[in-house]
Protein backbone atom coordinates (compact mmCIF):
# COMPACT_ATOMS: atom_id res chain seq x y z
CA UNK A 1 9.33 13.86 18.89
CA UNK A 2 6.40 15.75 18.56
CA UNK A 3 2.93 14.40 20.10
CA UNK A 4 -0.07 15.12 17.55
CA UNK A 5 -3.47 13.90 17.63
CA UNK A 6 -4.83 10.73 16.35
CA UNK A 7 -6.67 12.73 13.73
CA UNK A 8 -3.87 14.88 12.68
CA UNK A 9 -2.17 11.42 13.18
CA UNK A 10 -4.34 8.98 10.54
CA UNK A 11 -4.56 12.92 8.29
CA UNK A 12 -0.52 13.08 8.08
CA UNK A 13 -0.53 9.55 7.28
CA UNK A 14 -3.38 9.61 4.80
CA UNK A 15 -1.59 12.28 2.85
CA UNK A 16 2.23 10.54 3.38
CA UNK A 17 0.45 7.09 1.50
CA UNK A 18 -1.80 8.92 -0.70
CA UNK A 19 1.30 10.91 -2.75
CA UNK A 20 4.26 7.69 -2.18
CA UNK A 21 6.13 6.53 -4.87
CA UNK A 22 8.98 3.88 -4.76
CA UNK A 23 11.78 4.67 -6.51
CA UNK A 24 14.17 1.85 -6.04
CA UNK A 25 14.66 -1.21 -3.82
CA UNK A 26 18.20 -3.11 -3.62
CA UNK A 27 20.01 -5.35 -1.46
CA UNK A 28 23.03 -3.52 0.61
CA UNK A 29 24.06 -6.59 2.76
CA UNK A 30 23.54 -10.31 2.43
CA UNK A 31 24.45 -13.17 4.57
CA UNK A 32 23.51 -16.41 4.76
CA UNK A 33 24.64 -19.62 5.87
CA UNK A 34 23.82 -23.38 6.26
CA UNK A 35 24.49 -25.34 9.74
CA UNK A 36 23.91 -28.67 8.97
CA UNK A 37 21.14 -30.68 7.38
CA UNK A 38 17.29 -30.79 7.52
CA UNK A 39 16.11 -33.29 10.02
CA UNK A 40 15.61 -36.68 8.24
CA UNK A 41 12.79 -37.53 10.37
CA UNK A 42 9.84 -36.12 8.97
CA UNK A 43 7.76 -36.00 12.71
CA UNK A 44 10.64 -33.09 13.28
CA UNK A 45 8.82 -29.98 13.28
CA UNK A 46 10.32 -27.11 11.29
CA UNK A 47 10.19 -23.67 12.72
CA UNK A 48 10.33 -20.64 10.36
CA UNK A 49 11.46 -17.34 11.87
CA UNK A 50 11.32 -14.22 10.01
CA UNK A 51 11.71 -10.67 10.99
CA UNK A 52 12.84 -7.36 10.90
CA UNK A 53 15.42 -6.62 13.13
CA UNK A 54 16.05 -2.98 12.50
CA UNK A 55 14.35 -0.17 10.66
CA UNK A 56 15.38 3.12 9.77
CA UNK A 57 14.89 6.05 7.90
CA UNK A 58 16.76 9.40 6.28
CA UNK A 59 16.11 12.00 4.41
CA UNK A 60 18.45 12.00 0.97
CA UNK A 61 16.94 14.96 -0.66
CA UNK A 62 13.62 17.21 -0.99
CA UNK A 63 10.70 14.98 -0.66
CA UNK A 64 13.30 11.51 -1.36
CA UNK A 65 13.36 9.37 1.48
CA UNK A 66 15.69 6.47 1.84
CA UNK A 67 14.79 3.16 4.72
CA UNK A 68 16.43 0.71 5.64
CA UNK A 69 14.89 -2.22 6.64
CA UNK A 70 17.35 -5.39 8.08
CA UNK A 71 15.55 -9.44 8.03
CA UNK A 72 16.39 -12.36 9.98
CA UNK A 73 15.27 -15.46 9.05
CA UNK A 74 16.32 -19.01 10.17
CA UNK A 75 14.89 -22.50 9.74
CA UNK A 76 15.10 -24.71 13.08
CA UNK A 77 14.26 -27.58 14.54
CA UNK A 78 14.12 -28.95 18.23
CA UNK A 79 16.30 -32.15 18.41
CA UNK A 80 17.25 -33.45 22.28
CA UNK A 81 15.84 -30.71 23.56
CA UNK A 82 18.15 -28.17 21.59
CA UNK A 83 17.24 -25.74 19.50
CA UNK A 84 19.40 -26.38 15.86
CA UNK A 85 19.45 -23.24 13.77
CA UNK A 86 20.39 -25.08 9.99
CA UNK A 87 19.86 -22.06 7.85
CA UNK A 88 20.39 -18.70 8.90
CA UNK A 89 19.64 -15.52 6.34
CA UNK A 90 20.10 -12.21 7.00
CA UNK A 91 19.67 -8.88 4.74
CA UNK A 92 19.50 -5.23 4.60
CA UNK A 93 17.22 -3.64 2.02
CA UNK A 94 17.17 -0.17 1.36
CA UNK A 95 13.80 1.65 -0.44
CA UNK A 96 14.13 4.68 -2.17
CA UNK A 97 10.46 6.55 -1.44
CA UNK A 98 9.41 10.11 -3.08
CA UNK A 99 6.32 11.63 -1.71
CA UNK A 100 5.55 15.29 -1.61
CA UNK A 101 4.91 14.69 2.80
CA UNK A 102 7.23 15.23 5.50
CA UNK A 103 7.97 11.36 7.07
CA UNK A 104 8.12 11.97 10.45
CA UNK A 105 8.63 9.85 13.19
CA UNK A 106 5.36 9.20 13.93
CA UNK A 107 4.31 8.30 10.21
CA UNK A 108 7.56 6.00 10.12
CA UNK A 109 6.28 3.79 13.16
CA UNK A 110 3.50 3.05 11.26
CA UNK A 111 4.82 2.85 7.90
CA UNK A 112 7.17 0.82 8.57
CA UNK A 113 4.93 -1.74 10.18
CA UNK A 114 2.17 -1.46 7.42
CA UNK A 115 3.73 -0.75 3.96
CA UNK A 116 7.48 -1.62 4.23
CA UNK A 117 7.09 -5.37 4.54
CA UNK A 118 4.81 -5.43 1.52
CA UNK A 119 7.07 -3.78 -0.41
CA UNK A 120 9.89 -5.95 0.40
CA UNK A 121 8.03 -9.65 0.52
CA UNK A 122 8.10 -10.24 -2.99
CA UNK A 123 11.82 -9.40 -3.29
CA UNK A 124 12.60 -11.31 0.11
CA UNK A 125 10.80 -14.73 -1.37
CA UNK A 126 13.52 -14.60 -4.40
CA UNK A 127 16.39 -14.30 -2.47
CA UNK A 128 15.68 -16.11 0.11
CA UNK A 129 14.81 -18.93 -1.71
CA UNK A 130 17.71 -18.83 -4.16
CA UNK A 131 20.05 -18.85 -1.17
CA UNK A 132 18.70 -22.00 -0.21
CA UNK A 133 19.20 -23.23 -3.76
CA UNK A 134 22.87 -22.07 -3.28
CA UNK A 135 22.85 -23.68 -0.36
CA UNK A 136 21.63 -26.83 -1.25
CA UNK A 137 18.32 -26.59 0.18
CA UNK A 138 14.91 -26.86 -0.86
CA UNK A 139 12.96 -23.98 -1.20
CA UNK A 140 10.26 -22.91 1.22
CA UNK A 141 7.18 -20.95 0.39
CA UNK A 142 7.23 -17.85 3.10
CA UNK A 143 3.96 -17.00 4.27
CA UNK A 144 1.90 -14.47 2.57
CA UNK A 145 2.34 -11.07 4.03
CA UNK A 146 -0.92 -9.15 4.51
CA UNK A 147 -1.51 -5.85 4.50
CA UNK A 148 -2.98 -3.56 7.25
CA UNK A 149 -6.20 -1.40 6.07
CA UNK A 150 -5.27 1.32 3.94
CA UNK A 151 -6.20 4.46 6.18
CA UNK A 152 -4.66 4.51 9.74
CA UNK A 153 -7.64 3.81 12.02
CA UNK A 154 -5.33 5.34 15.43
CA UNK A 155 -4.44 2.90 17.71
């Protein structure tokens, strides 16, 4: 990996964002699965977990880009001092990203943090809450995701 400069850094970034265009976005792998039933007492605190749990990233042809980005989520609850996992969802996304910029590993790090998750959200909230539905669950809002300033400021 090479080691640039924060300016070349935030530059190289600048210029990846500035000429990106998505191209597609589709689920490759879904799983999900109910454990059980929501806690009947309503003092039972419900704890929402979602991540990524992998990203990636490969080059399909000039200037096409193709990342994968896997989520996690789960809805728990502590009952007797146990942790009880009673919906579990997992998912693989893959984007489909033209831009007329080399990604490089050091533009991936940070676009993967700042502008994947965006992109996904919106398509995430659907599925995720239909699988409840199919699951025989109410839905739950997810939290809004918000974005990072547009420019790379360097870390």
């Amino acid at each position: 990996m090479k080691n640039i400069s924060k300016t070349l850094l935030k530059e190289n970034y600048n210029n990846f964002i500035g000429s990106l265009a998505l191209e597609d976005i589709y689920i490759s792998d879904l799983s999900f699965k109910r454990s059980g039933n929501l806690p009947t007492d309503i003092q039972v605190p419900v704890k929402v977990t979602i991540k990524p749990t992998k990203n990636e990233y490969q080059k399909v042809d000039t200037n096409l880009y193709e990342i994968t980005h896997r989520v996690l989520f789960k809805l728990e609850y502590i009952q007797e001092r146990q942790r009880k996992v009673f919906f579990e969802f997992k998912a693989t996304y893959k984007l489909i990203y033209r831009t007329k910029f080399e990604l490089t590993d050091e533009i991936f790090k940070i676009f993967v943090e700042r502008n994947v998750p965006i992109n996904v959200i919106p398509f995430l909230r659907e599925t995720i809450s239909n699988s409840m539905y199919r699951a025989g669950l109410p839905p739950i809002l997810l939290p809004l995701a918000k974005s990072k300033p547009d420019s790379y400021k360097g870390r």
